[in-house]
PDB file of N, CA and C in Angstrom:
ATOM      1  N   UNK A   1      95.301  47.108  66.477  1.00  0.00           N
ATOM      2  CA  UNK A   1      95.343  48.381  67.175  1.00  0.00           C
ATOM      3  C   UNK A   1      95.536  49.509  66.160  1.00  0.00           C
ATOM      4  N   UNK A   2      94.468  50.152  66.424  1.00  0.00           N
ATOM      5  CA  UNK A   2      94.481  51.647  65.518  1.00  0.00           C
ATOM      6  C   UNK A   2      95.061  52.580  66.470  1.00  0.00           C
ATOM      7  N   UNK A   3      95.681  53.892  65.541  1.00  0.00           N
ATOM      8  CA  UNK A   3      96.155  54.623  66.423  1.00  0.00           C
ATOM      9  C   UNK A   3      94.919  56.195  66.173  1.00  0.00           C
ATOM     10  N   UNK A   4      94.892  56.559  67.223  1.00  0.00           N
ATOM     11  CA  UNK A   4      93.563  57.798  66.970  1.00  0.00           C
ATOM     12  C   UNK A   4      94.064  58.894  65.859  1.00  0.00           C
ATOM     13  N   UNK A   5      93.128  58.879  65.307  1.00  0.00           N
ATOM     14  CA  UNK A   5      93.453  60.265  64.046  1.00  0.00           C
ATOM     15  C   UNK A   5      92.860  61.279  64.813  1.00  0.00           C
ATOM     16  N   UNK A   6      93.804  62.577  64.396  1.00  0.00           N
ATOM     17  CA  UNK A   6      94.141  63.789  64.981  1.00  0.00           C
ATOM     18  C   UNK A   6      94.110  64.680  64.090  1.00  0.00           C
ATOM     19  N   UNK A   7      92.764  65.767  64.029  1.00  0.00           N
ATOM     20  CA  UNK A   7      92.962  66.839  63.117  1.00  0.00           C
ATOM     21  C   UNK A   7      93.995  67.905  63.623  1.00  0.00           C
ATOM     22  N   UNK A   8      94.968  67.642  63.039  1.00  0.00           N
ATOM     23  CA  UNK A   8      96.005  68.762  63.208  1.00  0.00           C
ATOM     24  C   UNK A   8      95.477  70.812  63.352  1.00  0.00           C
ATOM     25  N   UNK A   9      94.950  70.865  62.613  1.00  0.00           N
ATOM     26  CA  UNK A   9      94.360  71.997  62.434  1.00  0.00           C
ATOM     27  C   UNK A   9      93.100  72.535  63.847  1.00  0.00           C
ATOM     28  N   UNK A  10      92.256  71.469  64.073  1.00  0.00           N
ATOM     29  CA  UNK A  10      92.038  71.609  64.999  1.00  0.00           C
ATOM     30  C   UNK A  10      92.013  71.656  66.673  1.00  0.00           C
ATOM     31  N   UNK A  11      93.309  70.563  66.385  1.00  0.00           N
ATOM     32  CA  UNK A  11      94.234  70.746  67.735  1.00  0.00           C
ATOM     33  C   UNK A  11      95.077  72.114  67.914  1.00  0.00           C
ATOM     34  N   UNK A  12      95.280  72.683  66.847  1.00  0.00           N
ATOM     35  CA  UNK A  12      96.160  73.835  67.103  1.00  0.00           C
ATOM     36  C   UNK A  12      95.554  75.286  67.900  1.00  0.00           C
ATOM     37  N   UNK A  13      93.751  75.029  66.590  1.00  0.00           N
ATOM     38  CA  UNK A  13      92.889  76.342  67.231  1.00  0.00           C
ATOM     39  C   UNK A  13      92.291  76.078  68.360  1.00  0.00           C
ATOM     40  N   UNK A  14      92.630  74.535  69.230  1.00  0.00           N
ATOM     41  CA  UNK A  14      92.171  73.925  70.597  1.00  0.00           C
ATOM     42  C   UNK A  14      93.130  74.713  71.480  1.00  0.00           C
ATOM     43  N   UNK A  15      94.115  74.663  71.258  1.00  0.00           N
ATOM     44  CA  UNK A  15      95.337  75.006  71.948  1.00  0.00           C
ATOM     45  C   UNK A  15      95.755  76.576  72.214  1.00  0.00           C
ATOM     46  N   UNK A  16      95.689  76.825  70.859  1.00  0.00           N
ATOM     47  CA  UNK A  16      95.826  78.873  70.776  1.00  0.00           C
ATOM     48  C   UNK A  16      94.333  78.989  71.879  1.00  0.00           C
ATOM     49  N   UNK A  17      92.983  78.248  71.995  1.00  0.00           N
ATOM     50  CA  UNK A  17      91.825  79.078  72.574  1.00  0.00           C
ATOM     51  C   UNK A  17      91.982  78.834  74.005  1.00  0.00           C
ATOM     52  N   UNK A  18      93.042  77.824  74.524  1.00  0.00           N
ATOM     53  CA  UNK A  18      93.500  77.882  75.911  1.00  0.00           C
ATOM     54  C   UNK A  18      94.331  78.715  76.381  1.00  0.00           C
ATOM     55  N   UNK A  19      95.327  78.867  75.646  1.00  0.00           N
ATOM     56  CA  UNK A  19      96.179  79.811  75.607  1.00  0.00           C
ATOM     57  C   UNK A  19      96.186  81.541  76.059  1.00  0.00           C
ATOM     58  N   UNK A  20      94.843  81.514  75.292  1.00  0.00           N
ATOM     59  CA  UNK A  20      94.130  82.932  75.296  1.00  0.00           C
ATOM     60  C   UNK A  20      93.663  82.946  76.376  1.00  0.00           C
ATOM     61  N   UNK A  21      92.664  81.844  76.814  1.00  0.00           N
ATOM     62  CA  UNK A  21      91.956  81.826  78.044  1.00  0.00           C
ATOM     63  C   UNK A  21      92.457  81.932  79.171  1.00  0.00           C
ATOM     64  N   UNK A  22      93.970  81.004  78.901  1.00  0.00           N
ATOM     65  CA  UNK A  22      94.549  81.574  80.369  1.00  0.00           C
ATOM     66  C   UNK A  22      95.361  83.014  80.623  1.00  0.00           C
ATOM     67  N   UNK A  23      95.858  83.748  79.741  1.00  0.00           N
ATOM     68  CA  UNK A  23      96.331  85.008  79.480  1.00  0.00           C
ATOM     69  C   UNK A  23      95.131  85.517  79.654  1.00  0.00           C
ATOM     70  N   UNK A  24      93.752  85.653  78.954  1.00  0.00           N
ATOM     71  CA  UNK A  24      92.554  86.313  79.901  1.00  0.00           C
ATOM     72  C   UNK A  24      92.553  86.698  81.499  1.00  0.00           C
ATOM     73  N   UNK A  25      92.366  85.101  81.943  1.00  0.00           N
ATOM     74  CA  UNK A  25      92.239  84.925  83.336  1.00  0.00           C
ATOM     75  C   UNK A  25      94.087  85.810  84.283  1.00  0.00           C
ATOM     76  N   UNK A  26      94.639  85.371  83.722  1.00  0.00           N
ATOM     77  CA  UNK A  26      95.753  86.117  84.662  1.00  0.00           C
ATOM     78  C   UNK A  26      96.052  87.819  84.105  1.00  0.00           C
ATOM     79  N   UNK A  27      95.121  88.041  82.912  1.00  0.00           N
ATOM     80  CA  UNK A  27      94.855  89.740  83.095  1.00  0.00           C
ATOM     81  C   UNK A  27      93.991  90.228  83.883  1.00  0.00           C
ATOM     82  N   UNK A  28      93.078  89.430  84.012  1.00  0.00           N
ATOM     83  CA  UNK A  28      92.035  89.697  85.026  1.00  0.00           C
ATOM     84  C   UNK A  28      92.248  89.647  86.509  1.00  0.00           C
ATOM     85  N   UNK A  29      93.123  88.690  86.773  1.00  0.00           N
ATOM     86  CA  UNK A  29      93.466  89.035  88.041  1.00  0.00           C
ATOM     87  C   UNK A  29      94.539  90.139  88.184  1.00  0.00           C
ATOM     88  N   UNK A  30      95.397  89.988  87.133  1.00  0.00           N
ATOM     89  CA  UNK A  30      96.245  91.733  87.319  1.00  0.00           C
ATOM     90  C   UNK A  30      95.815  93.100  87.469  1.00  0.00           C
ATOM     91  N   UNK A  31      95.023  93.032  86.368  1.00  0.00           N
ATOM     92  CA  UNK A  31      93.654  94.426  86.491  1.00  0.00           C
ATOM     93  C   UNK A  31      92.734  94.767  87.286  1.00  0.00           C
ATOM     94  N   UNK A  32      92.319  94.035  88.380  1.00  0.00           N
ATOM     95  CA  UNK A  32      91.488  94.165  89.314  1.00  0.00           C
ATOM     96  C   UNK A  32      89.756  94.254  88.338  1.00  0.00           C
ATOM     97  N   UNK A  33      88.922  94.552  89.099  1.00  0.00           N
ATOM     98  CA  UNK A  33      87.942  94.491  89.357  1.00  0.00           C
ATOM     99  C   UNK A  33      86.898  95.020  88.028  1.00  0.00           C
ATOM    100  N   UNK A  34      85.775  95.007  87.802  1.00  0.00           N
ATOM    101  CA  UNK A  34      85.145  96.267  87.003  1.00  0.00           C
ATOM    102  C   UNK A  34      85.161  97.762  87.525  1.00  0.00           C
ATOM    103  N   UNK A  35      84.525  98.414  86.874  1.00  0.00           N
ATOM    104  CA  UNK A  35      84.478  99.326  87.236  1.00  0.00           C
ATOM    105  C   UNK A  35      82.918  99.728  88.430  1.00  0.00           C
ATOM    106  N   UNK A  36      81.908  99.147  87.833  1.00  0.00           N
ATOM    107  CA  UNK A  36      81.074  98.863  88.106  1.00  0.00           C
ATOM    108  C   UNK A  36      81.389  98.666  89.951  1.00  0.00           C
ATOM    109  N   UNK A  37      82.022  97.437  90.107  1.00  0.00           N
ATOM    110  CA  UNK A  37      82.427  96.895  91.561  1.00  0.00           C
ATOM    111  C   UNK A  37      83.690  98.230  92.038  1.00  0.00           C
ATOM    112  N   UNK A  38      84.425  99.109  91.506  1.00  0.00           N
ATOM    113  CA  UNK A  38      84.492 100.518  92.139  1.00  0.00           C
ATOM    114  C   UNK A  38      83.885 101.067  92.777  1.00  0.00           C
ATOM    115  N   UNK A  39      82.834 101.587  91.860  1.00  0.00           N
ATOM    116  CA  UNK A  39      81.779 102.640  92.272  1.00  0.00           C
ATOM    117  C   UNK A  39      81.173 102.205  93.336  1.00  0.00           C
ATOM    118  N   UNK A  40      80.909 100.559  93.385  1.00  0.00           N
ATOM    119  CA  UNK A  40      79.808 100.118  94.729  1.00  0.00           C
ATOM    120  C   UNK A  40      81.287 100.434  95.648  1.00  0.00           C
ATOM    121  N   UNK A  41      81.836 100.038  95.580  1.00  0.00           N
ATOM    122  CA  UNK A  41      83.126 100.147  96.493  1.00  0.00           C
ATOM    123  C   UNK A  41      82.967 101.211  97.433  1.00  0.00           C
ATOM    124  N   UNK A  42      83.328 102.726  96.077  1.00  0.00           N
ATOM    125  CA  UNK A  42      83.464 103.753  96.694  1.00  0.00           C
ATOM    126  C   UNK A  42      82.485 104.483  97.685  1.00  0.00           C
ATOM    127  N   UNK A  43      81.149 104.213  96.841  1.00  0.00           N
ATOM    128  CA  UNK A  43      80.183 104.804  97.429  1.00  0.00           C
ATOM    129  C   UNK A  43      80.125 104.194  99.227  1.00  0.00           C
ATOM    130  N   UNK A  44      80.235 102.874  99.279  1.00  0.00           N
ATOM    131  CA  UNK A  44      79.756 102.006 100.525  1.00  0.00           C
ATOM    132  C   UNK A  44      80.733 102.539 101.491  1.00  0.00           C
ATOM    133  N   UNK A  45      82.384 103.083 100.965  1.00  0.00           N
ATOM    134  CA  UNK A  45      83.540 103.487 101.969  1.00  0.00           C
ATOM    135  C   UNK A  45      82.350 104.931 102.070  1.00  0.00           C
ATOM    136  N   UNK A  46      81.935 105.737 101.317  1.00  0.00           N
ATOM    137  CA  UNK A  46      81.786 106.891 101.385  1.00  0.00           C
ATOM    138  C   UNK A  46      80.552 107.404 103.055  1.00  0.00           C
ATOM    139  N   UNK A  47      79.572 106.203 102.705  1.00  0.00           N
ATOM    140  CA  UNK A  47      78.324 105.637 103.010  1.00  0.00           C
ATOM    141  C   UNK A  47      79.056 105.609 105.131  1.00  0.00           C
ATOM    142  N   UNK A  48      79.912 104.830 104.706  1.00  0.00           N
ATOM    143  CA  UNK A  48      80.827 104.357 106.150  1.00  0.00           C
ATOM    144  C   UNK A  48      81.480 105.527 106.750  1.00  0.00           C
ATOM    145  N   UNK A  49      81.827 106.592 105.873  1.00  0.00           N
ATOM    146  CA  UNK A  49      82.468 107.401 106.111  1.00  0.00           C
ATOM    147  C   UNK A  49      81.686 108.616 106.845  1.00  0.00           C
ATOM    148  N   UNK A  50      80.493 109.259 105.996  1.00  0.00           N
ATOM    149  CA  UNK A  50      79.806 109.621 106.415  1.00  0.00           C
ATOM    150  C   UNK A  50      78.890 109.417 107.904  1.00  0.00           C
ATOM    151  N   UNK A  51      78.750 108.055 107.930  1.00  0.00           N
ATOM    152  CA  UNK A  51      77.716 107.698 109.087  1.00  0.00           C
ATOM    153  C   UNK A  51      78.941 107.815 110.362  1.00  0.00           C
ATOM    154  N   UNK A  52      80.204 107.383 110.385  1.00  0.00           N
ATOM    155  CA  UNK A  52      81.006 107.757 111.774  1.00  0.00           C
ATOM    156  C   UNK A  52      81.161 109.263 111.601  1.00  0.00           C
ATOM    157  N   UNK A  53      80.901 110.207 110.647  1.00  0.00           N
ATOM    158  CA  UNK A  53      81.453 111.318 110.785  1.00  0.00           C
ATOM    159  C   UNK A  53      80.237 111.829 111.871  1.00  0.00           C
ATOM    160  N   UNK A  54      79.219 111.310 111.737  1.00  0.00           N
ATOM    161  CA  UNK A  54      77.782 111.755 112.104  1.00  0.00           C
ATOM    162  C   UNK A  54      77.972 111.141 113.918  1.00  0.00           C
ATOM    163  N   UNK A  55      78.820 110.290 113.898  1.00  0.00           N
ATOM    164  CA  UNK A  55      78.384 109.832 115.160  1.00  0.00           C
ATOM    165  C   UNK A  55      80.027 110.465 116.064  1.00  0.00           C
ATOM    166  N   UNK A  56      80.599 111.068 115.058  1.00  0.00           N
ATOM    167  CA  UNK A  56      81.601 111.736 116.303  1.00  0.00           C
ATOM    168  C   UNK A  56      81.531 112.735 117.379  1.00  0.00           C
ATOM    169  N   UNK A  57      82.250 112.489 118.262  1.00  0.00           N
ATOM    170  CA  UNK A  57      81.878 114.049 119.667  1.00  0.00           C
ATOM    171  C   UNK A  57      82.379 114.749 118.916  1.00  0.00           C
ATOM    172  N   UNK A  58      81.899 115.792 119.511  1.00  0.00           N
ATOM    173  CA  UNK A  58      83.013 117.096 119.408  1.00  0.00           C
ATOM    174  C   UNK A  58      83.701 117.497 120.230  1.00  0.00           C
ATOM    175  N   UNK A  59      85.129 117.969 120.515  1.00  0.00           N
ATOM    176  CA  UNK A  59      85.812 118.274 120.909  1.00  0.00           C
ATOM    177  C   UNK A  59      85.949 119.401 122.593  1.00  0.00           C
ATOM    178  N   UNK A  60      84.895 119.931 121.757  1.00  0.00           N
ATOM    179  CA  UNK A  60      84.491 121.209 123.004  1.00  0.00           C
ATOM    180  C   UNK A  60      83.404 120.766 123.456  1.00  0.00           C
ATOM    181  N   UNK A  61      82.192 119.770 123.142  1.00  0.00           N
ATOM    182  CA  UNK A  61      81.598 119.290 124.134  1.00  0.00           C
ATOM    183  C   UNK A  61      82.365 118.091 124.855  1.00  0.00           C
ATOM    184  N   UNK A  62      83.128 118.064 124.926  1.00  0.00           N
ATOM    185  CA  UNK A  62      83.917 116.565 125.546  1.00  0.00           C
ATOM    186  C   UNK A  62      84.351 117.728 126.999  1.00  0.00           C
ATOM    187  N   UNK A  63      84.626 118.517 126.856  1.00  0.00           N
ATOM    188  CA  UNK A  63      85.010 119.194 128.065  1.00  0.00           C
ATOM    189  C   UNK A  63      84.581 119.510 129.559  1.00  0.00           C
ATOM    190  N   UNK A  64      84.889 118.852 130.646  1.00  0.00           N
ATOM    191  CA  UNK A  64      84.624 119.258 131.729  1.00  0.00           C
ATOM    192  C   UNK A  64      84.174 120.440 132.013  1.00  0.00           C
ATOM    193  N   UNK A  65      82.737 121.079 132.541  1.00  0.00           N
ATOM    194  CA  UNK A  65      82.115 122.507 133.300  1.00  0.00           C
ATOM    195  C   UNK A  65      82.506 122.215 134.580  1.00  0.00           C
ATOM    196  N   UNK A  66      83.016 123.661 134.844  1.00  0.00           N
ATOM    197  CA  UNK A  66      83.446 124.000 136.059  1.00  0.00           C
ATOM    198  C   UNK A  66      84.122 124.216 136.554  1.00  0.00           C
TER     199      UNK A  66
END
C-alpha cells in the first residue's frame, strides 16, 4: 500500500481558488443584481406605471349629473 503523493503547493492554490469563489458568490448575493437588470427593472415598473396612470378615472367624471 502506497500512500497518494500530494503536491503541497498545489493543494494550497486549490484551496485559496475556493475560497475566493465562495467569498465571490456570497458578495454577489449581498450586492444584488447588475446594473444592467436595474435599468430593465426600472424601466418595466415605469412602463406599469405609466399604462395604469392611462387607465385611471378621473375624479370629476366619476360624479353623478343631476
Amino acid at each position: 500500500m502506497t500512500a497518494e503523493i500530494v503536491n503541497l503547493r498545489q493543494y494550497r492554490k486549490e484551496k485559496q481558488r475556493r475560497e475566493r469563489e465562495q467569498s465571490a458568490e456570497e458578495n454577489r448575493a449581498k450586492h444584488g443584481r447588475t446594473k444592467a437588470s436595474r435599468q430593465q427593472d426600472k424601466a418595466e415598473q415605469s412602463r406599469t406605471k405609466q399604462d395604469l396612470d392611462g387607465k385611471q378615472l378621473d375624479p370629476e367624471s366619476d360624479k353623478p349629473t343631476g
